[in-house]
Protein backbone atom coordinates (compact mmCIF):
# COMPACT_ATOMS: atom_id res chain seq x y z
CA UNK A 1 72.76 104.69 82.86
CA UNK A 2 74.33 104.52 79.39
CA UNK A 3 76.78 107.31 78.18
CA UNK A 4 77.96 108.71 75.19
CA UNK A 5 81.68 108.04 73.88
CA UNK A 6 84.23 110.27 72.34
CA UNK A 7 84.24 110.63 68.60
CA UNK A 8 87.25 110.67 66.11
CA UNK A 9 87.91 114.70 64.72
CA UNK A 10 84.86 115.55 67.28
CA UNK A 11 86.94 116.02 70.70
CA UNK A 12 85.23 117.97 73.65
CA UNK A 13 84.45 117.70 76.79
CA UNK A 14 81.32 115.86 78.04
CA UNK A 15 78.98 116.32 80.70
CA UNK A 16 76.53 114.59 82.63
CA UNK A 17 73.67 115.24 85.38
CA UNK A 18 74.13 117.14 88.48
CA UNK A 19 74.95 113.95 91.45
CA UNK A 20 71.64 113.21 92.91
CA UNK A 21 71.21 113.02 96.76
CA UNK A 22 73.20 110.87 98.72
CA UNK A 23 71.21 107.17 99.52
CA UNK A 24 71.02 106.68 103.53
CA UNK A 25 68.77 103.93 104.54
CA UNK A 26 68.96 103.48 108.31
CA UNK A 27 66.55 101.44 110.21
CA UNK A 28 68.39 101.46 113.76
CA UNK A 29 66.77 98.91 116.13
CA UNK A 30 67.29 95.86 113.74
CA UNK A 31 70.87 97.22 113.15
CA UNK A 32 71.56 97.85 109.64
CA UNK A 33 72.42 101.17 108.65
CA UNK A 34 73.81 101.67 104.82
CA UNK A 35 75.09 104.37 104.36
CA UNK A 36 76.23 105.96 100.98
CA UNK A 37 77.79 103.16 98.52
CA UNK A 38 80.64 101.47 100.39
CA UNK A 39 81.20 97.74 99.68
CA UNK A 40 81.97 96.79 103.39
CA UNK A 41 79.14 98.42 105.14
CA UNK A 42 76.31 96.96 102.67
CA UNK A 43 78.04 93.33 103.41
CA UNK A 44 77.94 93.88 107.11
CA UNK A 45 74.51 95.14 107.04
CA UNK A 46 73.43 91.95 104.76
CA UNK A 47 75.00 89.18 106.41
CA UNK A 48 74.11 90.66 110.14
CA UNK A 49 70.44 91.07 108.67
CA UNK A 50 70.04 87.70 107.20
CA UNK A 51 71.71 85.46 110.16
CA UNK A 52 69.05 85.92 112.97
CA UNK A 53 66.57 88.23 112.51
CA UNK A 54 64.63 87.08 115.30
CA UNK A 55 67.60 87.86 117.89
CA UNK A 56 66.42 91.60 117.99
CA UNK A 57 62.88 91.04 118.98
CA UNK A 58 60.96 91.77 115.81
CA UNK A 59 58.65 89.31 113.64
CA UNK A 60 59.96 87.90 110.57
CA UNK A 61 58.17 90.03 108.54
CA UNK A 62 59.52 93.29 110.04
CA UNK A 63 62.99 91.60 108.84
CA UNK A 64 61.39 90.73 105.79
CA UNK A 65 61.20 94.56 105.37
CA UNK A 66 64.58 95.65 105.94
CA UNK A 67 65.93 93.57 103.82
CA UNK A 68 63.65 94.88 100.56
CA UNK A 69 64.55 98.12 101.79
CA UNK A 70 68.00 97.34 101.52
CA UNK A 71 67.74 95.40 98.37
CA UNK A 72 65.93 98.63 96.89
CA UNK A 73 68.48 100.70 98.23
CA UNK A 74 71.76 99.07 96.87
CA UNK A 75 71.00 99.78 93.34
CA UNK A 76 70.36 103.44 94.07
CA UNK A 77 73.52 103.73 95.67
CA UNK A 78 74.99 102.41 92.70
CA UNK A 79 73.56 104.98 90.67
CA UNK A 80 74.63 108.21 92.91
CA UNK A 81 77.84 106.70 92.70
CA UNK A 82 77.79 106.67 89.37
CA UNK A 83 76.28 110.04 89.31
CA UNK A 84 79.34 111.28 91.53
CA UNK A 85 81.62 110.05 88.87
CA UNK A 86 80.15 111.72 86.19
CA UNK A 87 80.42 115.15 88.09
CA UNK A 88 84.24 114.35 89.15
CA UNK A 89 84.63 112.81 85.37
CA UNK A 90 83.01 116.38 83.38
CA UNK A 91 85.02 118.51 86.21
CA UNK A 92 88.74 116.92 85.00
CA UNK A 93 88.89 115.18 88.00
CA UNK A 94 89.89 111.45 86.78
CA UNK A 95 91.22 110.52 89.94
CA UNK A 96 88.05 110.60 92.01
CA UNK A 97 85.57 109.69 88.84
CA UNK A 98 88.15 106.64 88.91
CA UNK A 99 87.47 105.74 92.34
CA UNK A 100 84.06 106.09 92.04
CA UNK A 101 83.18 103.49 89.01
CA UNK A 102 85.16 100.86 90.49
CA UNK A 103 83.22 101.28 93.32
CA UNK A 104 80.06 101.00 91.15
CA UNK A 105 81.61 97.86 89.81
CA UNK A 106 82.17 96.64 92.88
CA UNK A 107 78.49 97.02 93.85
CA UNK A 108 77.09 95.64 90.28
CA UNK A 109 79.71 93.67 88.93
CA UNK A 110 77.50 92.55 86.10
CA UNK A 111 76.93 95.90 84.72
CA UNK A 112 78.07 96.59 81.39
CA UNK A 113 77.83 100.26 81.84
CA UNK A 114 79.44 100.15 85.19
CA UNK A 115 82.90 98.92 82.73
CA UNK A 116 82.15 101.06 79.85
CA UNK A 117 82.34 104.21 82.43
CA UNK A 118 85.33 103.04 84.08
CA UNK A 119 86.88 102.34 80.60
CA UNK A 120 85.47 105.91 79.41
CA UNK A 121 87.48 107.43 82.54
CA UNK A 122 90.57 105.90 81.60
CA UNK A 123 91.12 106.76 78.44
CA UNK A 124 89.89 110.62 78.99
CA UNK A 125 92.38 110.44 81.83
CA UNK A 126 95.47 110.02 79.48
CA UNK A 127 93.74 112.34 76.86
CA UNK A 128 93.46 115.35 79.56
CA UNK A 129 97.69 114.39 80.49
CA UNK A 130 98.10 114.38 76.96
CA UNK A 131 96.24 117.73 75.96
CA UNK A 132 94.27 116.04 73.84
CA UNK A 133 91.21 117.46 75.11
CA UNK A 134 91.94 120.91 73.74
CA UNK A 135 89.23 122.01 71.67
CA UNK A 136 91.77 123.93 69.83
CA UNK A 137 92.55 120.64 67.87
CA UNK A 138 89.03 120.63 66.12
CA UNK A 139 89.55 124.49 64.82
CA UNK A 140 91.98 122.98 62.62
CA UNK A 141 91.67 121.34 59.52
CA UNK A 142 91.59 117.67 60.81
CA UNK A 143 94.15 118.33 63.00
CA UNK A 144 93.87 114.60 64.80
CA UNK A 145 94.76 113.14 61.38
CA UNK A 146 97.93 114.64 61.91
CA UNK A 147 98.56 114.81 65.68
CA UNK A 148 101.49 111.90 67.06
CA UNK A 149 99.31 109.15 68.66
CA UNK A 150 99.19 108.71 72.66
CA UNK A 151 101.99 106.86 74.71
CA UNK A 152 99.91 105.44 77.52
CA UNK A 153 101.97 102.72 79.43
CA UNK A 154 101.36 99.11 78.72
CA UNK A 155 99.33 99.01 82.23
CA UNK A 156 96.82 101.71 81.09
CA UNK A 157 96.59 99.83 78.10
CA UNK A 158 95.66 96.32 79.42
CA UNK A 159 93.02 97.99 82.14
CA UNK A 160 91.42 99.82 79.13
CA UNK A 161 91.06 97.12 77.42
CA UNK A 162 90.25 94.70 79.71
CA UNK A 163 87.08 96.80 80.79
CA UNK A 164 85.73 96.96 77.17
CA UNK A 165 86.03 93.18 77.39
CA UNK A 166 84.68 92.55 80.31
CA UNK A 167 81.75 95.29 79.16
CA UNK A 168 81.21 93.50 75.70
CA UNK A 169 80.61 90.03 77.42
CA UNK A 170 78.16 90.95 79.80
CA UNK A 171 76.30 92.68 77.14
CA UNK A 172 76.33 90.25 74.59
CA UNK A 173 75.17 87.64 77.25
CA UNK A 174 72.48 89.18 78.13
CA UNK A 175 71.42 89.68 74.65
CA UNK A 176 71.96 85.68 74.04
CA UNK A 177 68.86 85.57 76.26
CA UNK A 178 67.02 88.33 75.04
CA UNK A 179 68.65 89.90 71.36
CA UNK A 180 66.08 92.64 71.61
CA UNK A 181 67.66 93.54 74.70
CA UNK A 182 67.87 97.84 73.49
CA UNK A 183 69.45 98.34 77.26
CA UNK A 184 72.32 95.64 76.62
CA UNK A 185 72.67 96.63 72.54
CA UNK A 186 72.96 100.26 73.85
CA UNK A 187 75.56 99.36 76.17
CA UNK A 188 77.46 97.40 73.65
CA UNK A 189 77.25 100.24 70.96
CA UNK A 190 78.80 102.56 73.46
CA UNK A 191 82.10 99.12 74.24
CA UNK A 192 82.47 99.24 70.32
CA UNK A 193 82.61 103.21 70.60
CA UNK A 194 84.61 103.84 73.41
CA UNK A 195 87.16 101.24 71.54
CA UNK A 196 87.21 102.60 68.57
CA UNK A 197 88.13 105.79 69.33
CA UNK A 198 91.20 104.34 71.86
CA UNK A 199 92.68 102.78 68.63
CA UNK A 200 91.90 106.14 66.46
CA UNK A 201 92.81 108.99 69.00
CA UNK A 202 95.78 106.76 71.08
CA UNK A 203 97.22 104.18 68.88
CA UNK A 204 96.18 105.94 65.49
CA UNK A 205 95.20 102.06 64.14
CA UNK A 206 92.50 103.62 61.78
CA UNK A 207 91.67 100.14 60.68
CA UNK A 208 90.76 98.80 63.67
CA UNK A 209 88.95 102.15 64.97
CA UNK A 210 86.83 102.19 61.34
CA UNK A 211 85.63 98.44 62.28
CA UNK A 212 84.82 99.00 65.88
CA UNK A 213 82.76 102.28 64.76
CA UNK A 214 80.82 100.22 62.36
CA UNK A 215 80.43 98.32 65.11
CA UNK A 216 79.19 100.60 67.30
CA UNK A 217 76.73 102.57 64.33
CA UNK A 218 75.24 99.43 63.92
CA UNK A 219 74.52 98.46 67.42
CA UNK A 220 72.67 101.64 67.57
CA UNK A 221 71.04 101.62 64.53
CA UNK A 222 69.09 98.32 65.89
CA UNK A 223 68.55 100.65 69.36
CA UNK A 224 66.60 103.06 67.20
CA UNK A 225 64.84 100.16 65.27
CA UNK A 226 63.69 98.61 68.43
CA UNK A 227 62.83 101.62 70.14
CA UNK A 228 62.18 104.64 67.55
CA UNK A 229 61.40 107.47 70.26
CA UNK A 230 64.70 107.01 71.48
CA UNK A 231 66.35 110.33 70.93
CA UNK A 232 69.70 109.65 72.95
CA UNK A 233 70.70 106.44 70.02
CA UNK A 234 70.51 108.65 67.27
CA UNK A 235 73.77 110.81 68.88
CA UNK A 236 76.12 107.94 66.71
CA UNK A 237 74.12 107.89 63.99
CA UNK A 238 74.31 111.92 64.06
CA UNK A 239 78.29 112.28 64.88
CA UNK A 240 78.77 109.47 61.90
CA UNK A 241 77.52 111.37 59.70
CA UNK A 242 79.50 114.50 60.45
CA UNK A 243 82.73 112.67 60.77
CA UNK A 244 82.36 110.96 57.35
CA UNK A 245 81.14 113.96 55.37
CA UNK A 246 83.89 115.93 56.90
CA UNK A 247 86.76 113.50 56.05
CA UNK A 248 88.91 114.37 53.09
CA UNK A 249 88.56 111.94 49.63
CA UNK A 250 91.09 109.47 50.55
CA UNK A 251 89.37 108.33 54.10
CA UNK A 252 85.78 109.03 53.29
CA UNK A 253 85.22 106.56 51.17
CA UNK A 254 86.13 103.76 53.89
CA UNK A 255 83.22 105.05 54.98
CA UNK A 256 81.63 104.08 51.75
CA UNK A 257 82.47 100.61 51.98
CA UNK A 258 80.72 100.38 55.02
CA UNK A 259 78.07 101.88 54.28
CA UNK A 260 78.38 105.01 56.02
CA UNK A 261 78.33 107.69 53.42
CA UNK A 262 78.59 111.20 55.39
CA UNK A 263 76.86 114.40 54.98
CA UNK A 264 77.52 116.69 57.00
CA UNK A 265 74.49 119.05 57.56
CA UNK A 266 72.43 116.23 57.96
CA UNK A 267 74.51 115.13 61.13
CA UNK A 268 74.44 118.59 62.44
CA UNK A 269 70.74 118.42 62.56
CA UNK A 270 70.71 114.93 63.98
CA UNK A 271 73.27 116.24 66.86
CA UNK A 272 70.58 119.63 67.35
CA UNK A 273 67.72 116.89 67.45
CA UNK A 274 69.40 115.16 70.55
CA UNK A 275 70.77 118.51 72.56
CA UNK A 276 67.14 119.48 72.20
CA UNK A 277 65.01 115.94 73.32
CA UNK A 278 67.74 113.33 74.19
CA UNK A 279 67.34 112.10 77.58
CA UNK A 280 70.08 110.45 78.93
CA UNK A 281 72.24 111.95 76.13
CA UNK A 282 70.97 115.33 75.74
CA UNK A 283 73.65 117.28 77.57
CA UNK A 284 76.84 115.04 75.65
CA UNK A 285 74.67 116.54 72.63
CA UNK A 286 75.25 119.82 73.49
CA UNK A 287 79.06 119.60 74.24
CA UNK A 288 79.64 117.77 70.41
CA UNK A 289 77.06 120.63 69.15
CA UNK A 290 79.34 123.05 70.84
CA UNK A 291 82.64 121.18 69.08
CA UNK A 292 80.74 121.47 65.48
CA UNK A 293 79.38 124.85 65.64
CA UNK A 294 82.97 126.10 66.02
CA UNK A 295 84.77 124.16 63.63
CA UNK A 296 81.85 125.30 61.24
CA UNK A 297 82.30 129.08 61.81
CA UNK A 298 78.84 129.54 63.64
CA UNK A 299 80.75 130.01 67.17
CA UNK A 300 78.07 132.43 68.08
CA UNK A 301 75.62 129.51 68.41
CA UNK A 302 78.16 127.90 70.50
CA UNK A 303 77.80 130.83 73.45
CA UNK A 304 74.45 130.49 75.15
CA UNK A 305 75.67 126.50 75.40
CA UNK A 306 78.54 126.57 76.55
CA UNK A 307 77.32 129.07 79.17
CA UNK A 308 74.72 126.62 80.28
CA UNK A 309 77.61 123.93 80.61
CA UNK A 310 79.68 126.57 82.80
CA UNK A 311 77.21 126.53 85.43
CA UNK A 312 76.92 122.82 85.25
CA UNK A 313 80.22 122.02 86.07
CA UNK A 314 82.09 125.37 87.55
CA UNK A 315 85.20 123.13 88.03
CA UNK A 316 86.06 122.56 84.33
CA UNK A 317 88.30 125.16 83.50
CA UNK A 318 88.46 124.48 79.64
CA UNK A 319 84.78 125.08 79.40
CA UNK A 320 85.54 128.73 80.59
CA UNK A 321 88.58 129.34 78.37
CA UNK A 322 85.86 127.87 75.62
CA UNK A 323 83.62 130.21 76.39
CA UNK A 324 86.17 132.95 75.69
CA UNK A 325 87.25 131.50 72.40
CA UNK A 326 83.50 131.42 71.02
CA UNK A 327 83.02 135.03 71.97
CA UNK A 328 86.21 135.40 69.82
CA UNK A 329 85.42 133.73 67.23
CA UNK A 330 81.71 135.11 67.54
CA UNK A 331 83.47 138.99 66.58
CA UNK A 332 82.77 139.90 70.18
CA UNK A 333 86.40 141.12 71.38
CA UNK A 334 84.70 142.77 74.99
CA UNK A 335 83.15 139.65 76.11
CA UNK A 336 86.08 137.24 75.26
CA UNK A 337 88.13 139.02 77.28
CA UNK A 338 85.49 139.24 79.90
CA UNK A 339 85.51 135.83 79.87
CA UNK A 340 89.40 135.10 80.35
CA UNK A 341 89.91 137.83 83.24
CA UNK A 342 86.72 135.64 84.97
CA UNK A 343 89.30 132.44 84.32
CA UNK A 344 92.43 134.64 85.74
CA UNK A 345 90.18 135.80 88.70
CA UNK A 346 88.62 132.45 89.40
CA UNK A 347 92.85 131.18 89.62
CA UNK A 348 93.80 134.17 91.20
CA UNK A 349 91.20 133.28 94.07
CA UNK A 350 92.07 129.40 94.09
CA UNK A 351 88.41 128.43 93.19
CA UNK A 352 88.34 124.59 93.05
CA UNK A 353 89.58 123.19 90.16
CA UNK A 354 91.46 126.23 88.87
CA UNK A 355 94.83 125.41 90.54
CA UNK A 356 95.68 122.80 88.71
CA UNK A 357 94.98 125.45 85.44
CA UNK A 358 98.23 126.68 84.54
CA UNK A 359 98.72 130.69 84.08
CA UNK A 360 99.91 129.55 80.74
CA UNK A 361 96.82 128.71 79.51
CA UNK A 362 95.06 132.59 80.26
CA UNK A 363 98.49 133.80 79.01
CA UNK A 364 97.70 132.13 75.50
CA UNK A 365 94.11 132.83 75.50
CA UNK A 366 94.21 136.43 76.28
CA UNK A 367 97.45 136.87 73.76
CA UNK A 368 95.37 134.77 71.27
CA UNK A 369 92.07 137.14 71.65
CA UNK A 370 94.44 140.34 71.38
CA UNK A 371 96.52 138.47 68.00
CA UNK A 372 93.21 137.98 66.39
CA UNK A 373 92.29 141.97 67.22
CA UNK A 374 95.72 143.48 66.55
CA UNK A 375 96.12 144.53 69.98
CA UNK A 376 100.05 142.85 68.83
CA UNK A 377 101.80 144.46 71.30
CA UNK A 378 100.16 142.95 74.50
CA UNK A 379 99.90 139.64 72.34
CA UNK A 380 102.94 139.07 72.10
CA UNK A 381 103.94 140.12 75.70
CA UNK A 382 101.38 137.49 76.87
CA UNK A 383 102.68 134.74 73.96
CA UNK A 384 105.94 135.54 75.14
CA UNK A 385 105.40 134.27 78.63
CA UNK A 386 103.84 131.33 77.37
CA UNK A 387 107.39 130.78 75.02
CA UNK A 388 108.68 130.55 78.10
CA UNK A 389 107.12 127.65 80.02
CA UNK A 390 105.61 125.81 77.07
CA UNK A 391 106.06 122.41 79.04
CA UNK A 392 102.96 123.86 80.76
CA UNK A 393 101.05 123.29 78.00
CA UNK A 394 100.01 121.20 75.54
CA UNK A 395 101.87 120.80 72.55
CA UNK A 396 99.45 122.11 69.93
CA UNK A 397 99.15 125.22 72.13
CA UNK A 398 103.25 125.54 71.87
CA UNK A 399 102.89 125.26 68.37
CA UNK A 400 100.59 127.79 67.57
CA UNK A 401 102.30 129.89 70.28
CA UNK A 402 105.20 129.95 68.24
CA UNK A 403 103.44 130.90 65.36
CA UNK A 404 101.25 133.88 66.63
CA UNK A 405 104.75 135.07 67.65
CA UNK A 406 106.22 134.61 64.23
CA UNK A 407 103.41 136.06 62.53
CA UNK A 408 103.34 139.04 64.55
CA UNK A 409 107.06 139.57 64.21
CA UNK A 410 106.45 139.28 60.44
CA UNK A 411 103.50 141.91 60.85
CA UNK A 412 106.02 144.25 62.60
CA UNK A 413 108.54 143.63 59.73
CA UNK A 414 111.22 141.86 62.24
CA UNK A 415 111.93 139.13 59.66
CA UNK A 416 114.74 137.10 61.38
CA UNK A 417 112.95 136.84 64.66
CA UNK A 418 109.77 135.63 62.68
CA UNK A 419 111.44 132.75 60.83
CA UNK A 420 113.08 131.86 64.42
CA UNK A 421 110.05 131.75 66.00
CA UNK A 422 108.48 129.41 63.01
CA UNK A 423 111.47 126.73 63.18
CA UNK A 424 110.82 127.12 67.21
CA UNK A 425 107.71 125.38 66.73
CA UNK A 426 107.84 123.36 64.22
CA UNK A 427 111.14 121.80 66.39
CA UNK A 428 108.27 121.48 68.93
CA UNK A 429 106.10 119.19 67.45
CA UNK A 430 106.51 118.92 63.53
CA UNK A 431 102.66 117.88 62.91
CA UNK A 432 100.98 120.27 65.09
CA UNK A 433 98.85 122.33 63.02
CA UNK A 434 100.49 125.16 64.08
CA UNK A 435 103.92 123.91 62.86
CA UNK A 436 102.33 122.86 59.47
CA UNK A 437 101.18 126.55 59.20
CA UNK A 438 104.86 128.02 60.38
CA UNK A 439 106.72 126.11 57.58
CA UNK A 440 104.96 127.87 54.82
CA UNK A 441 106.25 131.16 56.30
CA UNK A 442 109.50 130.18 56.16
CA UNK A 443 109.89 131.12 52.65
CA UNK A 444 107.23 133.74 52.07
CA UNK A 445 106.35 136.38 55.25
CA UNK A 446 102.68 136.05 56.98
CA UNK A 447 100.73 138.74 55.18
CA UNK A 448 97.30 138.92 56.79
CA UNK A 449 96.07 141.31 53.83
């Protein structure tokens, strides 16, 4: 199963397929039972099949059975596990989505995918530590261009990369046999991908990232040659697009000089094209859909996704807290808060997956939703507790924390503690958008007109 990869200036948060049913294959008087995917049982059951059938008092052939039953059943197993990392991987929980690809590898070592999803994991793993996953960063004006790269250590490095190796040789020996192997270019297309946006989004080595993407475009571009009905390899072709006709002057046109000349509509409607038919990719379509609609101002068209993606994975907090920003942004004040107190009550109740949400984050949304209304004294008693514990968040959210809180002291004419609160976050981190935005009030007062 072949996934999509994270984007440069696109950041969201993915999805995939519910887990399918567990795999239990059980056939009791011979003696193997497999149960599920672990490594140890399916050896046990192999080697105690294959040395002496005969000793339990069936024909050959019965044996003969049990073992193409088994053989039939090890791939599957493969496949829920990697279904159960997906659901652990679009619910924030790296740790278990961790354990379960390197299980998968374990199973199919020669899978490229197995290593591109293990490789995927990592690198989302730092992002979420990070707060990199924020969708606040693409409501900016190319925020990431701007944002301090990662500091992963030199171990999470190495076991990055080393996947993405070890992905990128199995796929490009398989397509030494066969080079119209679409399964193995897929795969490869999403190695090239997943690197390219580790050296663009963690080591901000736009160089290297702008050669891997071509990379990865081109990979894909063969996918859709070989196989033209396949929605899900037009998602790169799509998100290219975008990304290039959204760049400013000076980095578009390394675009043009490989050939990827960006428009931007056009790789909207590529993006709607796969959220609508894609197969494998449909649902990543709709989270990236979700990421453009709101950086383009048409958050309303954002809502009825994102709702969808709620009930696919109830354990992803952010998606909720998106859900109240696109009300927000959509003009709809009642259902944005709506949506936060559901966040608050879903904490407040220790649903799973909402303890490890910090109270900051409602505190900012619901202050954020009540800056943008005017409701300014309840926003800034909620931005105030945020102020307060902003190592509970990530540092774009301190930033523009900061800033709300300066700009509504300016609104309420309290000029000294506005130009505090603006050197507060720009001393928080300087190329945060929201500490570019607080040094031009430093000299004139926000005036929202």
């Amino acid at each position: 199963m072949c996934r999509n990869f994270w984007f440069p200036l696109v950041p969201a948060i993915v999805q995939q397929p519910e887990p399918g049913p567990k795999i239990e294959v059980s056939i009791d008087r011979i003696g193997i039972a497999y149960c599920g995917a672990d490594p140890g049982l399916r050896a046990a059951a192999t080697s105690h099949c294959l040395r002496a059938p005969e000793a339990f008092g069936y024909h050959g052939s019965v044996s003969r059975l049990a073992l193409i039953l088994l053989a039939a059943a090890l791939p599957l197993a493969a496949q829920n596990l990697e279904e159960e990392g997906w659901d652990h991987f679009y619910n924030l929980e790296y740790d278990q989505s961790l354990a379960d690809f390197e299980r998968a590898i374990a199973q199919n070592p020669d899978s490229p995918d197995a290593h591109n999803h293990l490789a995927e994991t990592i690198v989302f793993k730092e992002m979420f530590r990070n707060g990199a996953l924020e969708s606040e960063m693409v409501s900016g004006n190319n925020s990431l261009l701007r944002r301090a790269k990662l500091n992963p250590s030199a171990a999470t490095r190495q076991q990055f990369l080393n996947e993405i190796s070890k992905a990128m040789s199995l796929s490009e020996a398989r397509l030494k046999k066969n080079p119209n192997d679409a399964a193995a270019l897929y795969a490869l297309g999403i190695s090239y991908g997943l690197r390219s946006d580790y050296f663009w989004v963690v080591e901000k080595s736009w160089y290297d990232s702008l050669r891997d993407a071509t990379a990865a475009r081109r990979a894909h571009n063969r996918v859709s040659e070989l196989e033209p009905n396949n929605v899900d390899a037009r998602l790169v072709q799509g998100l290219h697009d975008y990304i290039v006709g959204s760049l400013p002057w000076t980095y578009k046109m390394l675009g043009f000089l490989v050939g990827i000349h960006g428009d931007k509509e056009k790789g909207i409607r590529t993006v709607e094209d796969v959220a609508r038919n894609g197969k494998l990719d449909r649902v990543d379509a709709q989270i990236f859909l979700c990421a453009l609609y709101r950086r383009e101002g048409h958050a309303k068209l954002a809502v009825p996704v994102v709702q969808e993606l709620v009930q696919k994975f109830p354990r992803n907090y952010l998606l909720r807290l998106e859900l109240s920003v696109m009300y927000s942004m959509a003009g709809d004040k009642v259902h944005g808060l709506e949506a936060i107190e559901e966040v608050a009550r879903l904490k407040r109740e220790h649903a799973p997956g909402f303890d490890r949400m910090p109270w900051e984050k409602v505190y900012y949304q619901e202050g954020s939703i009540q800056f943008w209304y005017r409701d300014l004294d309840h926003a800034l008693e909620n931005l105030q507790k945020v102020a307060a514990a902003t190592e509970n968040v990530d540092l774009n959210t301190g930033a523009y924390t900061y800033l709300r809180i300066g700009q509504i002291y300016d609104m309420t004419h309290h000029r000294a503690e506005a130009i505090a609160s603006y050197k507060r976050a720009i001393a928080l981190e300087p190329q945060a958008d929201g500490a570019v935005e607080s040094k031009k009030y430093l000299t004139t007062p926000y005036n929202p007109r």
